[in-house]
Protein backbone atom coordinates (compact mmCIF):
# COMPACT_ATOMS: atom_id res chain seq x y z
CA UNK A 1 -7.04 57.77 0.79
CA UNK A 2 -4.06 60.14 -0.83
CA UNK A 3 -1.83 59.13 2.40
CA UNK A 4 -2.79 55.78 1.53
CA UNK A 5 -1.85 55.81 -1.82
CA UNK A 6 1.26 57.97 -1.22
CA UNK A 7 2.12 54.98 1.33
CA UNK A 8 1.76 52.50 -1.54
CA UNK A 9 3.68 54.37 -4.20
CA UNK A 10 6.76 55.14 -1.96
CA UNK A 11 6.87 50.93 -0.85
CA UNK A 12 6.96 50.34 -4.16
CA UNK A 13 9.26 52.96 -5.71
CA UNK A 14 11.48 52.50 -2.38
CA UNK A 15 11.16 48.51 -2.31
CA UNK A 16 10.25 48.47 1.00
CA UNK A 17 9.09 45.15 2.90
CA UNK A 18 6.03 44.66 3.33
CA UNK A 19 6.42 42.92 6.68
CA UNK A 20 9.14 43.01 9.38
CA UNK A 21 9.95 41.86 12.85
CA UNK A 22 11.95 44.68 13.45
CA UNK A 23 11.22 48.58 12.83
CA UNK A 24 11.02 48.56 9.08
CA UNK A 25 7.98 49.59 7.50
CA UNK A 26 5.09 52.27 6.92
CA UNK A 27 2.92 54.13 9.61
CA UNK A 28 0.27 56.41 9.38
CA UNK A 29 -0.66 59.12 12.43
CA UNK A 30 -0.22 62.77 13.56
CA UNK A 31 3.09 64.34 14.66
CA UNK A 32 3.79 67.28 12.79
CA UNK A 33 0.95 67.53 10.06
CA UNK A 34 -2.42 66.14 10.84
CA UNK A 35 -1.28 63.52 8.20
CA UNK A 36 1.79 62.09 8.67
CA UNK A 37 3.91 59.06 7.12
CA UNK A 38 7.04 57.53 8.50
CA UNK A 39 8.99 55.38 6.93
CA UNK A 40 11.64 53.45 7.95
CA UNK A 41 14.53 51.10 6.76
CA UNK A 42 16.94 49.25 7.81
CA UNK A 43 21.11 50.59 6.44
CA UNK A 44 23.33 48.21 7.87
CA UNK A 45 23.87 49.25 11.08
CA UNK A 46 21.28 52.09 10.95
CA UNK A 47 17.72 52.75 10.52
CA UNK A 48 16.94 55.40 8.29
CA UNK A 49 13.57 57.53 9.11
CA UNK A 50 11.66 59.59 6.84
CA UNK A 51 8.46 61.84 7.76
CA UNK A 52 6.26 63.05 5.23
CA UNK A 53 4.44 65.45 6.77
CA UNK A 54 0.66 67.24 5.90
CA UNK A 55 2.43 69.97 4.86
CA UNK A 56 3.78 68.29 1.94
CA UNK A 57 7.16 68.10 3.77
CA UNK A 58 9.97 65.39 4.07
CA UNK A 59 12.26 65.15 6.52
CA UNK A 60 15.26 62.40 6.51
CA UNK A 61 16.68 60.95 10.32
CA UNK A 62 18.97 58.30 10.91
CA UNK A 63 17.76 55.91 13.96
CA UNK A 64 19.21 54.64 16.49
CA UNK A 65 18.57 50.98 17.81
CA UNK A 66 18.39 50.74 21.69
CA UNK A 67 17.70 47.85 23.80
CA UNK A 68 13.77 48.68 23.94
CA UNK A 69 13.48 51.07 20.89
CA UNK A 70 14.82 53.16 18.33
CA UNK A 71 15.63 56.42 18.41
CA UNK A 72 15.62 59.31 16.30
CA UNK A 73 15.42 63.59 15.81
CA UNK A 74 13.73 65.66 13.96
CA UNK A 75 14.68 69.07 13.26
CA UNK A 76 12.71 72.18 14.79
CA UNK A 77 12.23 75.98 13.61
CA UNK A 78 14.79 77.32 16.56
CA UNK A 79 17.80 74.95 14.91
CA UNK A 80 16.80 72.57 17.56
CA UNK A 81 16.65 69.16 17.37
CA UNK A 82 13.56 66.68 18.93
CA UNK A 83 15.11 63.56 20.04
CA UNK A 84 11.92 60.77 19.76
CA UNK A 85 11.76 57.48 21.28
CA UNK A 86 10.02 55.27 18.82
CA UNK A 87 8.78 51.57 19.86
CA UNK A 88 6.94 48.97 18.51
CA UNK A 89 4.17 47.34 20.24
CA UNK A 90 2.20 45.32 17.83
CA UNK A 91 0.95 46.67 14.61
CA UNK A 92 1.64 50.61 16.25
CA UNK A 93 4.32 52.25 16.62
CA UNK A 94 4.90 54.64 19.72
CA UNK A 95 6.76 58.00 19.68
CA UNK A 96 7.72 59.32 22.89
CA UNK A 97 9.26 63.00 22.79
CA UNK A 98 9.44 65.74 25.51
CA UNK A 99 8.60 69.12 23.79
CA UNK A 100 9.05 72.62 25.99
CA UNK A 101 9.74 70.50 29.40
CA UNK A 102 6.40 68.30 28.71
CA UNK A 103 6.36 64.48 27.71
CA UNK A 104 4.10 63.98 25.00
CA UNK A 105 4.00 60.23 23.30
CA UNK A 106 1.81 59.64 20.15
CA UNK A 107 0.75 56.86 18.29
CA UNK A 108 1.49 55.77 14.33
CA UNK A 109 -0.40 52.86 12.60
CA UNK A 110 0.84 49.95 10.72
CA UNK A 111 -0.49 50.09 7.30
CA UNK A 112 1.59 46.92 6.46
CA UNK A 113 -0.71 44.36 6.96
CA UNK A 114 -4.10 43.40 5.59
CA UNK A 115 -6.55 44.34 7.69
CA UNK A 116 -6.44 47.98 7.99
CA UNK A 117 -9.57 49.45 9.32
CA UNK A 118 -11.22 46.43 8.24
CA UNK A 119 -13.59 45.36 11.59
CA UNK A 120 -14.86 41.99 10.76
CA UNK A 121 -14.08 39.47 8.05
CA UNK A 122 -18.13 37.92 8.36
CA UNK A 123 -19.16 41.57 6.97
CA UNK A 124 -20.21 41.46 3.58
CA UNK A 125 -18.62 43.30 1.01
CA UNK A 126 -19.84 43.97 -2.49
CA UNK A 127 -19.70 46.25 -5.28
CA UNK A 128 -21.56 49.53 -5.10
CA UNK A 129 -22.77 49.77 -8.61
CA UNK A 130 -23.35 54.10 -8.06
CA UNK A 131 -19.76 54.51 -8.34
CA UNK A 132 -19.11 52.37 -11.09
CA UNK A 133 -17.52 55.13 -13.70
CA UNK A 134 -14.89 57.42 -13.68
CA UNK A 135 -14.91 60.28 -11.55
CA UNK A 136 -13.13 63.59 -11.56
CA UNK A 137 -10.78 64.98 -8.61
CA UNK A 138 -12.58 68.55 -7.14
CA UNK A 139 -11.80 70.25 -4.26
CA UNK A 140 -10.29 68.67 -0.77
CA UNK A 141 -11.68 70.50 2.41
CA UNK A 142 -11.16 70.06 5.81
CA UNK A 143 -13.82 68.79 8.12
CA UNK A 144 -14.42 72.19 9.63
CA UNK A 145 -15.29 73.35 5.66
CA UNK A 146 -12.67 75.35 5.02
CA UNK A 147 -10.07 74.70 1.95
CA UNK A 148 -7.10 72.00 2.23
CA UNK A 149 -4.69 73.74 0.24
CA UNK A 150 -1.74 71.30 0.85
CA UNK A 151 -3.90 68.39 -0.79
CA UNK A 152 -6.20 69.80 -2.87
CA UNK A 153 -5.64 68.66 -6.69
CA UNK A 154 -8.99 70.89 -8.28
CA UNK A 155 -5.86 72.35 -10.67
CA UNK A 156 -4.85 69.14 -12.18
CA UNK A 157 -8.18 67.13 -13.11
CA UNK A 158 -6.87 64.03 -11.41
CA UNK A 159 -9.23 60.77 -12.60
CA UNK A 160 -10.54 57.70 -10.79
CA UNK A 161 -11.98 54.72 -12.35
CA UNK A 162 -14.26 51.87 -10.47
CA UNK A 163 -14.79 49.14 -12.52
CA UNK A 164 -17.70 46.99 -12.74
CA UNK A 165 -15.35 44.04 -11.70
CA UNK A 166 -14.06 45.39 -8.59
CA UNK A 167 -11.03 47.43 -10.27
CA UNK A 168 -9.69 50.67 -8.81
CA UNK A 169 -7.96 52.60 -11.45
CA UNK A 170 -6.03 56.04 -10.11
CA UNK A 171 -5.03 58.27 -12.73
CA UNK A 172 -1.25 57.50 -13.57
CA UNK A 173 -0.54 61.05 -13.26
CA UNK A 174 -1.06 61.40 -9.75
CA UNK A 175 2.01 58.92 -9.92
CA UNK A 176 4.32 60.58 -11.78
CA UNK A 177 4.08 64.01 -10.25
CA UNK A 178 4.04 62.13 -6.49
CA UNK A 179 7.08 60.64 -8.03
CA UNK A 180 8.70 63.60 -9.76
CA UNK A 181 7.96 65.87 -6.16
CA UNK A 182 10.00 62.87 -4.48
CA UNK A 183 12.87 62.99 -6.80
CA UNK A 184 11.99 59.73 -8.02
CA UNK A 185 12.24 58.57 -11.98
CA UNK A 186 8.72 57.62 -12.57
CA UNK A 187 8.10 54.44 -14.60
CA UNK A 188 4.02 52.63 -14.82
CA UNK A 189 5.62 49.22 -13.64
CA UNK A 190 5.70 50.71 -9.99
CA UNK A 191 2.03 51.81 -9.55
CA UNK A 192 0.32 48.51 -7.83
CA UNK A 193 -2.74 47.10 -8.83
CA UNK A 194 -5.86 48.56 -6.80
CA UNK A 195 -9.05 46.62 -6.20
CA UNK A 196 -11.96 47.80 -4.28
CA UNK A 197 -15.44 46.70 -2.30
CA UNK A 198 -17.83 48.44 -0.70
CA UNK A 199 -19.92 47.70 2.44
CA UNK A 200 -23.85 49.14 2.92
CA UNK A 201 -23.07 51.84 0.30
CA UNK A 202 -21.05 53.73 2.81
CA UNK A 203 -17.51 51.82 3.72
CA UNK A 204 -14.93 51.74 0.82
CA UNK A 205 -12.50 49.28 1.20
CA UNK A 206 -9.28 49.47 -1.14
CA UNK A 207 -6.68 46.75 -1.03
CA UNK A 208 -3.71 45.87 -3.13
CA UNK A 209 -2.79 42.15 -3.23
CA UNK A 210 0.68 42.30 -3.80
CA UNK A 211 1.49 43.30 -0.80
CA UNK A 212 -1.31 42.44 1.50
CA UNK A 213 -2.10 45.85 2.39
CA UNK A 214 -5.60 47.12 2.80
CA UNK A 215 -7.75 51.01 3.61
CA UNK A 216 -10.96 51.46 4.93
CA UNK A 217 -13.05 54.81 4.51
CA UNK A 218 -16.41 56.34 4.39
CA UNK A 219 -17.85 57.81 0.89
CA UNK A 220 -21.31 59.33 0.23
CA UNK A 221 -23.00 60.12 -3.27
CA UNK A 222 -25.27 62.87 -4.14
CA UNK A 223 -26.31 62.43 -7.85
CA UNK A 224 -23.21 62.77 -9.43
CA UNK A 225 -21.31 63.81 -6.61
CA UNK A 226 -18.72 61.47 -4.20
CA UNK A 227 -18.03 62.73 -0.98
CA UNK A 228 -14.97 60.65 0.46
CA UNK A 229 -14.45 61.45 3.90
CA UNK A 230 -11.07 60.30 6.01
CA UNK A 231 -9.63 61.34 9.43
CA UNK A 232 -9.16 65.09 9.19
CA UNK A 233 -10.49 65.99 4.93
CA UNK A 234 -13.14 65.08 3.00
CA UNK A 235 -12.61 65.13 -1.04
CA UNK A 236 -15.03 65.48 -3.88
CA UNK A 237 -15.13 64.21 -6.91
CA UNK A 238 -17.83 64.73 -9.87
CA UNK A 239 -18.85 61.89 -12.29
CA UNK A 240 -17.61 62.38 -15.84
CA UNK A 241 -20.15 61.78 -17.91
């Protein structure tokens, strides 16, 4: 969910389309981090790529349009640098690399588009009424149980509010240090409006309208305890009462 609102907050603050023929957009996968965003837009001639990485790490590229792709390099520790093959094919978008003599090629999701990890429109979707309330941002862990250090916001008291009417309200401060980390000059008229459903009290889907954009993931509560769980962390949060 943080990748998914860091996504959000950096289309808006960046004014980034939300749909394109082309290369331009937002992706979600694994490259560097076990988290990773690219973005990418178009500069007149140019593309310009940037990876946010797990590690709370952002790296700028210019790409290259070929005749079947776009290419781009990242930097490595040695002063290298790793030229990557990027195409699009659909709502993914490819990487192809070759990393000490090997050929590796990864994959990066669309999260433009308004269906994301949403499986079938005829499932019904509703409001969970346990997490009505605002909850409290605890610890992040990883799925093997150990401490996510580079996410985890236990420091800062981060707050979440569901509504009764299907409002999701993230605290606006999660915002304006995202924004302030970025180099960004943080104003309230760029954080997008959040609703949310739920399906069989287990699958929380949050969408944002204004740009057709939608995230799927898988919560639990224990009294007055949320476990949301996504690819590789799980955060808690505890009800304030």
């Amino acid at each position: 969910m943080r990748a998914f609102l860091l996504l959000l907050f950096l289309s808006f603050f960046m004014r980034l389309p939300s749909f394109s023929q082309n290369f331009e957009g937002t992706y979600l996968g694994s490259l560097i981090g076990s988290h990773d965003l690219i973005l990418i837009e178009k500069d007149n001639k140019h593309y310009k790529v940037t990876l946010h990485t797990g590690e709370n790490t952002s790296i700028l590229s210019v790409g290259m349009k070929k005749s079947n792709g776009l290419s781009f390099e990242i930097p490595l520790n040695d002063g290298e640098e790793l030229e990557v093959f990027a195409k699009r094919e659909g709502d993914m978008l490819t990487l192809e690399f070759v990393l000490e003599q090997e050929k590796h090629k990864v994959s990066f999701s669309s999260l433009n588009k308004s269906s994301v990890g949403l499986k079938s429109s005829s499932i019904k979707e509703e409001i969970d009424k346990r997490l009505i309330g605002t909850w409290k941002e605890k610890q992040t862990y990883n799925l093997d149980g150990s401490l996510n250090k580079a996410l985890d916001n236990s420091s800062k008291n981060y707050k979440v509010v569901y509504t009764k009417d299907g409002r999701y309200i993230h605290d606006s401060r999660f915002f304006r240090d995202l924004d302030r980390k970025n180099g960004g000059e943080f104003q309230f008229t760029d954080i997008p409006i959040f609703y949310y459903s739920t399906i069989s009290n287990k699958k929380l889907n949050l969408k944002v309208p204004s740009i057709n954009t939608s995230e799927q993931v898988t919560y639990e509560i224990f009294g007055d305890s949320l476990i949301v769980y996504e690819r590789m962390h799980k955060t808690v949060f505890l009800r304030e009462k």
